[in-house]
C-alpha atoms as a PDB file:
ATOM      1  CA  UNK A   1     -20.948  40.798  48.657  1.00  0.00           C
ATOM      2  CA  UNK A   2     -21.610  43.664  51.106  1.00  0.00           C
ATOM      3  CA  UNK A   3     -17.822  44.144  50.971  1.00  0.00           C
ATOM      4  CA  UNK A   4     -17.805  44.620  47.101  1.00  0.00           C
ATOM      5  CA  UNK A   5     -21.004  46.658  47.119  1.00  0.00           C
ATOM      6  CA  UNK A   6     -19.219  49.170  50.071  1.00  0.00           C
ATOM      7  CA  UNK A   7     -15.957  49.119  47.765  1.00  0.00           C
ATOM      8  CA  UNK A   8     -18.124  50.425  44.454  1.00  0.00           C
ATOM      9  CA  UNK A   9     -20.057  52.434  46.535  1.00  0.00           C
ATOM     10  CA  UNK A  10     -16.901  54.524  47.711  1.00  0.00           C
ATOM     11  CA  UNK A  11     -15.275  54.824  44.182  1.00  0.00           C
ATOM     12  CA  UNK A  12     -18.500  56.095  42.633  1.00  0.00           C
ATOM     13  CA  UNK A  13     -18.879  58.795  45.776  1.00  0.00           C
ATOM     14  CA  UNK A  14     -15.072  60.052  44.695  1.00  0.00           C
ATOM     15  CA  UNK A  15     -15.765  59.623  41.211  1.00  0.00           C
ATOM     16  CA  UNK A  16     -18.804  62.169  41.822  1.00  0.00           C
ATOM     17  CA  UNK A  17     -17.127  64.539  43.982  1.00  0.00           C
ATOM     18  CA  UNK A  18     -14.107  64.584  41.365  1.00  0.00           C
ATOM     19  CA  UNK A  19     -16.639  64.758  38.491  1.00  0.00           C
ATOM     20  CA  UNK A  20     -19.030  67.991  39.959  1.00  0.00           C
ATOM     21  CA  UNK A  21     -15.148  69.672  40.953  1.00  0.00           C
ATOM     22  CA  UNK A  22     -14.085  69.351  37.472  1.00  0.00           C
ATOM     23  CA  UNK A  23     -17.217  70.770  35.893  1.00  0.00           C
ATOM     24  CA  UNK A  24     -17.264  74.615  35.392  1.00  0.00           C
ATOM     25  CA  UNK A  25     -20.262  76.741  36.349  1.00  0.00           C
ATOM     26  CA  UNK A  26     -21.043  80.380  35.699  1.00  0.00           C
ATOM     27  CA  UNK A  27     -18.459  82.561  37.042  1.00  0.00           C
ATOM     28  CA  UNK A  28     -16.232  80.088  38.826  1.00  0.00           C
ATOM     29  CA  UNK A  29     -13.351  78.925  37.294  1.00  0.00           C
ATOM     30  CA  UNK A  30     -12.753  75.543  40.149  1.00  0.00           C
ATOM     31  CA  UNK A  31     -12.712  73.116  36.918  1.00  0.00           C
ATOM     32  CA  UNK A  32     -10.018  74.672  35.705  1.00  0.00           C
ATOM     33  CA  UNK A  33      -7.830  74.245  38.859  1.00  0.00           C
ATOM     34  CA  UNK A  34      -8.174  70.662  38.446  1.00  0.00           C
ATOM     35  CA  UNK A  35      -7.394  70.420  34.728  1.00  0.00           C
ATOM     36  CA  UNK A  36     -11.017  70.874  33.494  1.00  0.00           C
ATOM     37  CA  UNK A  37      -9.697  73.891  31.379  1.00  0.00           C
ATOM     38  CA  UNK A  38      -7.578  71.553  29.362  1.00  0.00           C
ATOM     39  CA  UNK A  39     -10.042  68.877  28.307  1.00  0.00           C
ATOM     40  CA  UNK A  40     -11.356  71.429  26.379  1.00  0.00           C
ATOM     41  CA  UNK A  41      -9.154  71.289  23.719  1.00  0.00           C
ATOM     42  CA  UNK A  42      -9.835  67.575  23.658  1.00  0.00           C
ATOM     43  CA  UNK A  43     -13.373  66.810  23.139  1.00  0.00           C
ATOM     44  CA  UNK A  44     -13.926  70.194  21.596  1.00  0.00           C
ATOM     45  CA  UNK A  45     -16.114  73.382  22.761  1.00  0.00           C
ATOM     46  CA  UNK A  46     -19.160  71.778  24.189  1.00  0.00           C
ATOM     47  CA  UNK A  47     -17.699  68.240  24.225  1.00  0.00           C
ATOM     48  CA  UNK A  48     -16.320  68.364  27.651  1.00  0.00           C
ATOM     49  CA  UNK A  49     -19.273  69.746  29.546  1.00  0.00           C
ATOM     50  CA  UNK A  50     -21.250  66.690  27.684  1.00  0.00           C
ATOM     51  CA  UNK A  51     -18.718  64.115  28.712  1.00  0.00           C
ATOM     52  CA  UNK A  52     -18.763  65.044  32.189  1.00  0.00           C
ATOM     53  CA  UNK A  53     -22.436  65.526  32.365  1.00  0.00           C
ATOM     54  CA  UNK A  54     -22.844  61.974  31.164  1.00  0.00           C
ATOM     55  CA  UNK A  55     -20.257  60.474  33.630  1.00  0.00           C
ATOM     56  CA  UNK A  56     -21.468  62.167  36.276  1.00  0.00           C
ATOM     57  CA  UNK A  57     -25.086  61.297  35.813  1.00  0.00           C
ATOM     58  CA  UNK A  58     -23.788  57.154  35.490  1.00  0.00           C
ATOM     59  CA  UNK A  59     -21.359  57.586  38.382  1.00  0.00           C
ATOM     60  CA  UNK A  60     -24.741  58.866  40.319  1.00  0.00           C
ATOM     61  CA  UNK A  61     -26.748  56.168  38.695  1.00  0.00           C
ATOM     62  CA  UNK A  62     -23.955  53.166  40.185  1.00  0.00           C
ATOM     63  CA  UNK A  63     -24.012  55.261  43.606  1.00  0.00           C
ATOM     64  CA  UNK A  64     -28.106  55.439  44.173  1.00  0.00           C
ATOM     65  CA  UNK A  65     -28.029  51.711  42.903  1.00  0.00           C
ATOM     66  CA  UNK A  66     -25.114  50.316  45.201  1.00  0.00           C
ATOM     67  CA  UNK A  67     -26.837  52.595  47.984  1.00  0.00           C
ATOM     68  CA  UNK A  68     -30.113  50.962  46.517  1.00  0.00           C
ATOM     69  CA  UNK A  69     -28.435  47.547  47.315  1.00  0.00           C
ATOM     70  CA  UNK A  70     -26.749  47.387  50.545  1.00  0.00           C
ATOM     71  CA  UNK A  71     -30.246  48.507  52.397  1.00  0.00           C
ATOM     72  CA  UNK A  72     -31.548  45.865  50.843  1.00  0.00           C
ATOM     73  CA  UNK A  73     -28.759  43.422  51.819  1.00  0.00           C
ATOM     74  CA  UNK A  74     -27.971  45.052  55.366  1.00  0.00           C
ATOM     75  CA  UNK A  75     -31.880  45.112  56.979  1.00  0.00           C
ATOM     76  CA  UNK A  76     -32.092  42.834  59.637  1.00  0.00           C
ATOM     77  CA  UNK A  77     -33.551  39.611  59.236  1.00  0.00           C
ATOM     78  CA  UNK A  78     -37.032  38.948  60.432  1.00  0.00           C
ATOM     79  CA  UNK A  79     -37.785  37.825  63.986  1.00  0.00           C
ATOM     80  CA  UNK A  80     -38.795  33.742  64.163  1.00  0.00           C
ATOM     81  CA  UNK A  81     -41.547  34.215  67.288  1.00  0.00           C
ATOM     82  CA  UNK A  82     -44.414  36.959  66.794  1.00  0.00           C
ATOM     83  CA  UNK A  83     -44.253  37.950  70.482  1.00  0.00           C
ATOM     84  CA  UNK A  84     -42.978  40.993  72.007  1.00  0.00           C
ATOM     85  CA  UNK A  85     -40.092  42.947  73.040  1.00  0.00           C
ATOM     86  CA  UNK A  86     -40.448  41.679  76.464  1.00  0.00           C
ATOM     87  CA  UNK A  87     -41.273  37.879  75.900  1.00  0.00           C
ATOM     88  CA  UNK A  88     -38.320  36.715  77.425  1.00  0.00           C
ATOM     89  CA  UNK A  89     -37.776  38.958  80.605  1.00  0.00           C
ATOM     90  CA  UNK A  90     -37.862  37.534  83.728  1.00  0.00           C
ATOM     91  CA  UNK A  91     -41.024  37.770  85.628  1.00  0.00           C
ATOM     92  CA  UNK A  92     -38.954  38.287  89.669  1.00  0.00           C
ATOM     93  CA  UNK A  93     -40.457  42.062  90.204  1.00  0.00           C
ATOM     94  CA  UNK A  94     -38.473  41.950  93.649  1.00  0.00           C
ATOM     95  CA  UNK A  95     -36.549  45.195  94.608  1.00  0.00           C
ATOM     96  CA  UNK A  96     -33.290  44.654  95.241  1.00  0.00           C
ATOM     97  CA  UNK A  97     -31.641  45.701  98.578  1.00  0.00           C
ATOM     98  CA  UNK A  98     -29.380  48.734  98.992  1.00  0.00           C
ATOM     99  CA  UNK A  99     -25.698  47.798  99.298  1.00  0.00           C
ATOM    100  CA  UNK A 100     -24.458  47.494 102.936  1.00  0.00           C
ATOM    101  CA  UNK A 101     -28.309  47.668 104.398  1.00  0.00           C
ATOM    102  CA  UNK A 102     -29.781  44.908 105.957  1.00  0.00           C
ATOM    103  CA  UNK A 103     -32.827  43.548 104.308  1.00  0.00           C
ATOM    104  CA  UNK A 104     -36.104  44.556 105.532  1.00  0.00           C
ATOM    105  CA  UNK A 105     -38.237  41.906 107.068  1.00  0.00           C
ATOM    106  CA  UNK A 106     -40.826  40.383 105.294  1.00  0.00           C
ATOM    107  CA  UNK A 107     -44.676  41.981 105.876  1.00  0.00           C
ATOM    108  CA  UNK A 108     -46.630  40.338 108.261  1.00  0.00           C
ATOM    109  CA  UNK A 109     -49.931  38.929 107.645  1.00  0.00           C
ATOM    110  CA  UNK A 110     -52.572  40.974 108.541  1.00  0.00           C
ATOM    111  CA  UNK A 111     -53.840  40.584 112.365  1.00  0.00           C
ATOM    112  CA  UNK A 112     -57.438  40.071 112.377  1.00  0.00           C
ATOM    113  CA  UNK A 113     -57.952  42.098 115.786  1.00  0.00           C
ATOM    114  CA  UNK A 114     -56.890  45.457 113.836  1.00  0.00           C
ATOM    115  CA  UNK A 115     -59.596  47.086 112.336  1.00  0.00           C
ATOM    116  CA  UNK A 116     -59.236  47.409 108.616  1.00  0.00           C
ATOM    117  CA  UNK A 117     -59.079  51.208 107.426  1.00  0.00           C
ATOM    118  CA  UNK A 118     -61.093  52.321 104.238  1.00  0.00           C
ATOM    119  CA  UNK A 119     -59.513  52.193 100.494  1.00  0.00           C
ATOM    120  CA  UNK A 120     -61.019  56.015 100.496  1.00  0.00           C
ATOM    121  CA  UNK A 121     -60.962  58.624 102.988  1.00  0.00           C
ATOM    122  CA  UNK A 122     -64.258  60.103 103.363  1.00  0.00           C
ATOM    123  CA  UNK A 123     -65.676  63.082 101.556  1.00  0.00           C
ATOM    124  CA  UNK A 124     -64.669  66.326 103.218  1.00  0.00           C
ATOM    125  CA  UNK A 125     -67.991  68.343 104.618  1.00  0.00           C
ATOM    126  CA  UNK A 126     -68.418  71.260 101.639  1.00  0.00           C
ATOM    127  CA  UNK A 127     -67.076  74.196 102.922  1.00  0.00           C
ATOM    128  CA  UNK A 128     -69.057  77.902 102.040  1.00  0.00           C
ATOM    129  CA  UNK A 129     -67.332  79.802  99.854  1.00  0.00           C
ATOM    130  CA  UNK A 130     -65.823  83.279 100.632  1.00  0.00           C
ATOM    131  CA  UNK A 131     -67.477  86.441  99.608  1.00  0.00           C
ATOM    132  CA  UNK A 132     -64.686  88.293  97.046  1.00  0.00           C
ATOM    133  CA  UNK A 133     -62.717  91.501  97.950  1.00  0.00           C
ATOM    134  CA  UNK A 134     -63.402  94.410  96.131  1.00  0.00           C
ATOM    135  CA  UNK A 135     -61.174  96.718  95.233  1.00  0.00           C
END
């Protein structure tokens, strides 16, 4: 289906591109490079212009709508658990070792006969401030 869709998708792009090419606007003469100056004759004064306006407009109408239809058929499909992005990594939150260095030794417990330094250093005694230069 996607395959089908892509395939109509594609013809309809060209069939724009070829469509807008063969059009003429004010002052530039491109359709007629194509042949655009010859369907004239066929389909009459105006008739042309009309005929390709129409086409165009359905040929943009099977492109938004094939466009339309392979988002639809090409979003990815819903996740079966309703955890997160990092359900399934592995908890080991060891660092690994350098290549070609010997691994460290584990810490030691700590000895009870060390006393234990503070989580915060003290406050610092307030210092006065110094009187400004003047210029």
């Amino acid at each position: 289906m996607l395959t089908v869709l892509l395939i109509v998708q594609v013809i309809s792009a060209l069939t724009i591109i070829v469509l807008v090419l063969l059009q003429q606007g004010k002052g530039a003469d491109m359709g007629s490079a194509f042949g655009g100056g010859s369907a004239g004759s066929l389909f009459g004064a105006a008739g042309a212009a009309n005929f390709l306006s129409r086409t165009t407009k359905w040929a943009a109408v099977v492109f938004f709508i094939s466009t339309a239809a392979l988002a639809y058929l090409g979003r990815p499909a819903p996740a079966a658990s309703q955890g997160g992005v990092m359900e399934n990594h592995p908890s080991d939150l060891s660092v690994p070792a350098v290549p070609g260095s010997t691994p460290a030794p584990a810490p030691a417990a700590p000895d009870a006969s060390v006393p234990s330094v503070p989580a915060t250093p003290p406050a610092a005694p307030a210092q006065p401030e110094a009187p400004a230069q003047k210029n």
